[in-house]
Protein backbone atom coordinates (compact mmCIF):
# COMPACT_ATOMS: atom_id res chain seq x y z
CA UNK A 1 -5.13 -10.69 23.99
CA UNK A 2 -6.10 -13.56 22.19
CA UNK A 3 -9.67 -12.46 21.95
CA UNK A 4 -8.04 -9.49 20.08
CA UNK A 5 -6.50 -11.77 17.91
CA UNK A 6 -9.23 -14.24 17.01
CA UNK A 7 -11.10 -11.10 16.25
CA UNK A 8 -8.87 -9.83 13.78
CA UNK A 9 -8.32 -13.45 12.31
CA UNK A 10 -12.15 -13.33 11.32
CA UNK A 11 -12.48 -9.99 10.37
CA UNK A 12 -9.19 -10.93 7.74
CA UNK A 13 -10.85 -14.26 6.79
CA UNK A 14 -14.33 -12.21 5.79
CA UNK A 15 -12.79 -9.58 4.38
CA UNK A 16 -10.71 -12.13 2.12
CA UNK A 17 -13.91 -14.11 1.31
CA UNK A 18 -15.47 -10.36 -0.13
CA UNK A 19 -12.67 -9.48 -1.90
CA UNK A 20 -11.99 -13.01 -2.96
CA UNK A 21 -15.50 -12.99 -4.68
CA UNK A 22 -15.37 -9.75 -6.74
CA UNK A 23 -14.34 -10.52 -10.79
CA UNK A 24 -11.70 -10.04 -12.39
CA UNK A 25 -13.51 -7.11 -14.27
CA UNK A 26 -15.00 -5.59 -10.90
CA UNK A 27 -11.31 -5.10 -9.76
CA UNK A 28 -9.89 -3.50 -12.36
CA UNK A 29 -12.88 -1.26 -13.04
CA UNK A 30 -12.73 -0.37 -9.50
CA UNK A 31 -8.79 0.12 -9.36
CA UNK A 32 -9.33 2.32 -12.10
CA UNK A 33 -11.83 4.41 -10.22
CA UNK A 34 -9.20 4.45 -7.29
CA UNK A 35 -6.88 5.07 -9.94
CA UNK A 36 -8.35 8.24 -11.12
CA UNK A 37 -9.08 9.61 -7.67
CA UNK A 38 -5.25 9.46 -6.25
CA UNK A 39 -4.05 10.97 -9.53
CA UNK A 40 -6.46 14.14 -8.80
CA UNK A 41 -5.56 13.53 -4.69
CA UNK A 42 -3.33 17.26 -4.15
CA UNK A 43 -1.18 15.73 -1.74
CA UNK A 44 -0.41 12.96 -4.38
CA UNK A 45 -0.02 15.60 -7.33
CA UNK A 46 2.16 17.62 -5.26
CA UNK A 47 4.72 14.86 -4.26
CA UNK A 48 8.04 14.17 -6.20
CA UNK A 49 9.02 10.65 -4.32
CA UNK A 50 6.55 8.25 -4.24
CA UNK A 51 6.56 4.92 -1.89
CA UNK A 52 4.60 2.35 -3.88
CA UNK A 53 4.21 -0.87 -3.33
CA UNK A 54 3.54 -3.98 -6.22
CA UNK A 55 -0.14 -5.03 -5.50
CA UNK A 56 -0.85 -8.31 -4.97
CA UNK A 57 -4.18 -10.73 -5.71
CA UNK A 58 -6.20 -9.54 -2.86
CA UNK A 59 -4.93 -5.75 -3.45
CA UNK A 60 -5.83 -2.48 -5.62
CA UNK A 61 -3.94 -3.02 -8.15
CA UNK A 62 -1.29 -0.86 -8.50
CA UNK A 63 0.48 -1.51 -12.04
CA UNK A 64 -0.98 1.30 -14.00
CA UNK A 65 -0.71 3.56 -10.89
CA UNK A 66 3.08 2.53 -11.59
CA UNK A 67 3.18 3.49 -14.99
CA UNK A 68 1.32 6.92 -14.15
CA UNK A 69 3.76 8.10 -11.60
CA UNK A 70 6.36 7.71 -14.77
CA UNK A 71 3.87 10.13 -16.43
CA UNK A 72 3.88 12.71 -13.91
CA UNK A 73 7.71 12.82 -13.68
CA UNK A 74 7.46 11.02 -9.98
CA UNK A 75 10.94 9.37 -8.54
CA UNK A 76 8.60 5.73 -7.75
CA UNK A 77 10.21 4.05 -4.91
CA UNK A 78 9.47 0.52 -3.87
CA UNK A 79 10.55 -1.76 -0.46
CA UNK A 80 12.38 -4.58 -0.99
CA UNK A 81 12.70 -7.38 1.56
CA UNK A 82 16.18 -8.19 3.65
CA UNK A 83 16.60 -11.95 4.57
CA UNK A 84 16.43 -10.52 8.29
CA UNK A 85 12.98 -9.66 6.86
CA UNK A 86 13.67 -5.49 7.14
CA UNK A 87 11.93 -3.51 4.82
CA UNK A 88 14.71 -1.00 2.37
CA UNK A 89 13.70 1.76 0.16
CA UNK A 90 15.17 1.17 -3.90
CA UNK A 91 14.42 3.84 -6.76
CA UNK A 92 12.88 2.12 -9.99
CA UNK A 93 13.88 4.05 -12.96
CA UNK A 94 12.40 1.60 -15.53
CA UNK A 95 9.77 -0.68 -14.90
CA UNK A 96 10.85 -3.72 -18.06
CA UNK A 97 14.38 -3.51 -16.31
CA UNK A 98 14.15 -2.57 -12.62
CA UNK A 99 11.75 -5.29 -11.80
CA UNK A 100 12.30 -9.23 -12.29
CA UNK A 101 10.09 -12.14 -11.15
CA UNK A 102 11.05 -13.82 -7.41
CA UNK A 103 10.60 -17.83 -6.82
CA UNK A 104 6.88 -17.44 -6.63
CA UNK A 105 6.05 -15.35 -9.92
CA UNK A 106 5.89 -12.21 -8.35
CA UNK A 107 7.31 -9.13 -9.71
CA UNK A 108 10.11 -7.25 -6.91
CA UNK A 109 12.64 -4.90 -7.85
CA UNK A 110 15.79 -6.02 -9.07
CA UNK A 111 18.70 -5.01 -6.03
CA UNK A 112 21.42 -5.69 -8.65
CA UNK A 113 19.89 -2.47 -10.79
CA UNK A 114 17.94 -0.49 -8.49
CA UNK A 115 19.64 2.54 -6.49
CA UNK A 116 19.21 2.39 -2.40
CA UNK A 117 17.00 5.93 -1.07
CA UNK A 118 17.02 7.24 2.63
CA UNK A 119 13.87 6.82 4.07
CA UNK A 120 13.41 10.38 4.62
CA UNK A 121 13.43 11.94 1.35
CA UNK A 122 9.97 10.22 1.03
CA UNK A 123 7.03 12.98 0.24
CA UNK A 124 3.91 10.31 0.28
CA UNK A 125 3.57 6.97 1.09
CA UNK A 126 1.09 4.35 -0.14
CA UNK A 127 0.69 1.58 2.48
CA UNK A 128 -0.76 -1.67 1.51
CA UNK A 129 -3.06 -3.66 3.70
CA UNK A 130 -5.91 -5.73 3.70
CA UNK A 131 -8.61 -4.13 6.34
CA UNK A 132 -8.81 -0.64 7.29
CA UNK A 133 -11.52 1.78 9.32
CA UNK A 134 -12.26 5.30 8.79
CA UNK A 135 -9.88 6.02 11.55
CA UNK A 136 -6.65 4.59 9.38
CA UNK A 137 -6.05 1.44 11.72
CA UNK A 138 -5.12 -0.93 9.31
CA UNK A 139 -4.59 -5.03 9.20
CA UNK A 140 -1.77 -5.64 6.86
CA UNK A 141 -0.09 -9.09 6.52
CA UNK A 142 0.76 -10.02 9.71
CA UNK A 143 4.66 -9.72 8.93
CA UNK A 144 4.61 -6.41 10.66
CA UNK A 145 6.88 -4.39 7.85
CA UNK A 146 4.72 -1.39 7.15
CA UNK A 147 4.03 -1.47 11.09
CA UNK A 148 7.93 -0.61 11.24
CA UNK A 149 8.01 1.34 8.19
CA UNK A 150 5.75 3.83 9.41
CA UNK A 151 7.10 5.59 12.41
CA UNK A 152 10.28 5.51 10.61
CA UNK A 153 8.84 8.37 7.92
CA UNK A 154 9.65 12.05 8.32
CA UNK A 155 6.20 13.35 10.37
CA UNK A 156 5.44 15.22 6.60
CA UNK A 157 5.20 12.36 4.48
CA UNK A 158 1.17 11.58 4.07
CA UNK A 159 0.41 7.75 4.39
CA UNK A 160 -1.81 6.97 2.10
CA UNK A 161 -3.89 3.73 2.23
CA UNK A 162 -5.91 2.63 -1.41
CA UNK A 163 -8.76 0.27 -0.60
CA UNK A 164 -11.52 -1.54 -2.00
CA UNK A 165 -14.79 -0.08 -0.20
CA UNK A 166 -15.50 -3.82 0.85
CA UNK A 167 -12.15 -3.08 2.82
CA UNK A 168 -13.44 -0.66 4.99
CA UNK A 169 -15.01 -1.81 8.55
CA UNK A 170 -16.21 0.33 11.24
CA UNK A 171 -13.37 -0.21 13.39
CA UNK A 172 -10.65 -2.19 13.19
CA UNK A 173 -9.33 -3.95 16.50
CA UNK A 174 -6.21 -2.39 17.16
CA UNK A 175 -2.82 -4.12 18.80
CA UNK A 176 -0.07 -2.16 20.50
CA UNK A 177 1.99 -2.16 17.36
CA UNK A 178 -0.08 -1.54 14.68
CA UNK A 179 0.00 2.07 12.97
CA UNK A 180 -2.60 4.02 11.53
CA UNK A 181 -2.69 5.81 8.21
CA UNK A 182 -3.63 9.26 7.48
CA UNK A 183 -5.98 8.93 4.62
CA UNK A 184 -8.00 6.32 2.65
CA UNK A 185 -8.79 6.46 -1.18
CA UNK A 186 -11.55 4.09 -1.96
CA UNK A 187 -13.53 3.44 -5.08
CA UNK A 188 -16.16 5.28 -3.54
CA UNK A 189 -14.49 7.61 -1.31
CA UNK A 190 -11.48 9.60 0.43
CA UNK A 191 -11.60 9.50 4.48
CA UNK A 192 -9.38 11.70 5.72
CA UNK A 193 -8.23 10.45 9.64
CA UNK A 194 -6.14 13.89 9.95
């Protein structure tokens, strides 16, 4: 078990290092390319209730993807974090008002103005993470939320993971708790694992 471990520490801390070293410029241009391949993804196009997630440094980022879904008349729902550290489902109607900044500087929605959604009325699901394999395992942050987010989802809602191609390894090693996605959009790519 720890082997497993120590092999999934250094497979975080290189792919870190990669995406740690791509610009500024390099990121957006290749968010944008990610971008433009979920917004032409059917199974994206066809939802009405988005899960979304705020990226962060080392993710896709997700801000105009969060604008878009406005676009396309999507109902954008984000997680918010319990102090028991559980994971529950708000609706953001307006991005200037539903989202405030937390202790750190980061941008989470605002509990005080954003409306509580059952889980299952979710039709896709974009699940952060930071390494992934073209079988959707996934290494997210270690805190285990999306882990038991997942199974929680009705058995229709796609999970969706969007990924920087320097991301992707050939196989992820796997613990007992970790959950796979169903399909990967890349900058260079979509993997389907069903």
């Amino acid at each position: 078990m720890e082997d497993l471990k120590e092999k999934r520490l250094d497979l975080k801390q290189e792919i870190e290092k990669k995406l740690t070293s791509l610009s500024e410029k390099d990121k957006k241009k290749r968010s944008r390319l990610i971008e433009d391949r979920l917004f032409e993804f059917a199974n994206f196009l066809e939802s009405r209730i988005a899960l979304l997630y705020i990226s962060q440094p080392l993710q896709v980022q997700t801000d105009r993807i969060l604008k878009r879904c406005f676009d396309f008349s999507k109902l954008v729902i984000l997680p918010v974090i319990s102090d028991a550290s559980e994971m529950r489902m708000v609706k953001i109607k307006n991005l200037k008002t539903n989202l405030v900044r937390d202790g750190e500087g980061s941008l989470i929605p605002d509990v005080e103005r954003c409306q509580g959604v059952p889980i299952d009325c979710i039709d896709i699901a974009i699940i952060p993470g930071l390494v992934f394999d073209e079988k959707g395992g996934r290494i997210g942050s270690n805190e285990g939320y999306y882990n038991r987010l997942i199974p929680k989802l009705p058995i229709t809602t796609r999970k969706v993971a969007l990924a920087y191609e320097d991301q992707i390894v050939p196989q992820v090693p796997m613990e007992p708790n970790d959950k796979f996605v169903d399909i990967i959009i890349s900058d260079s790519r979509i993997i389907y694992k069903i």
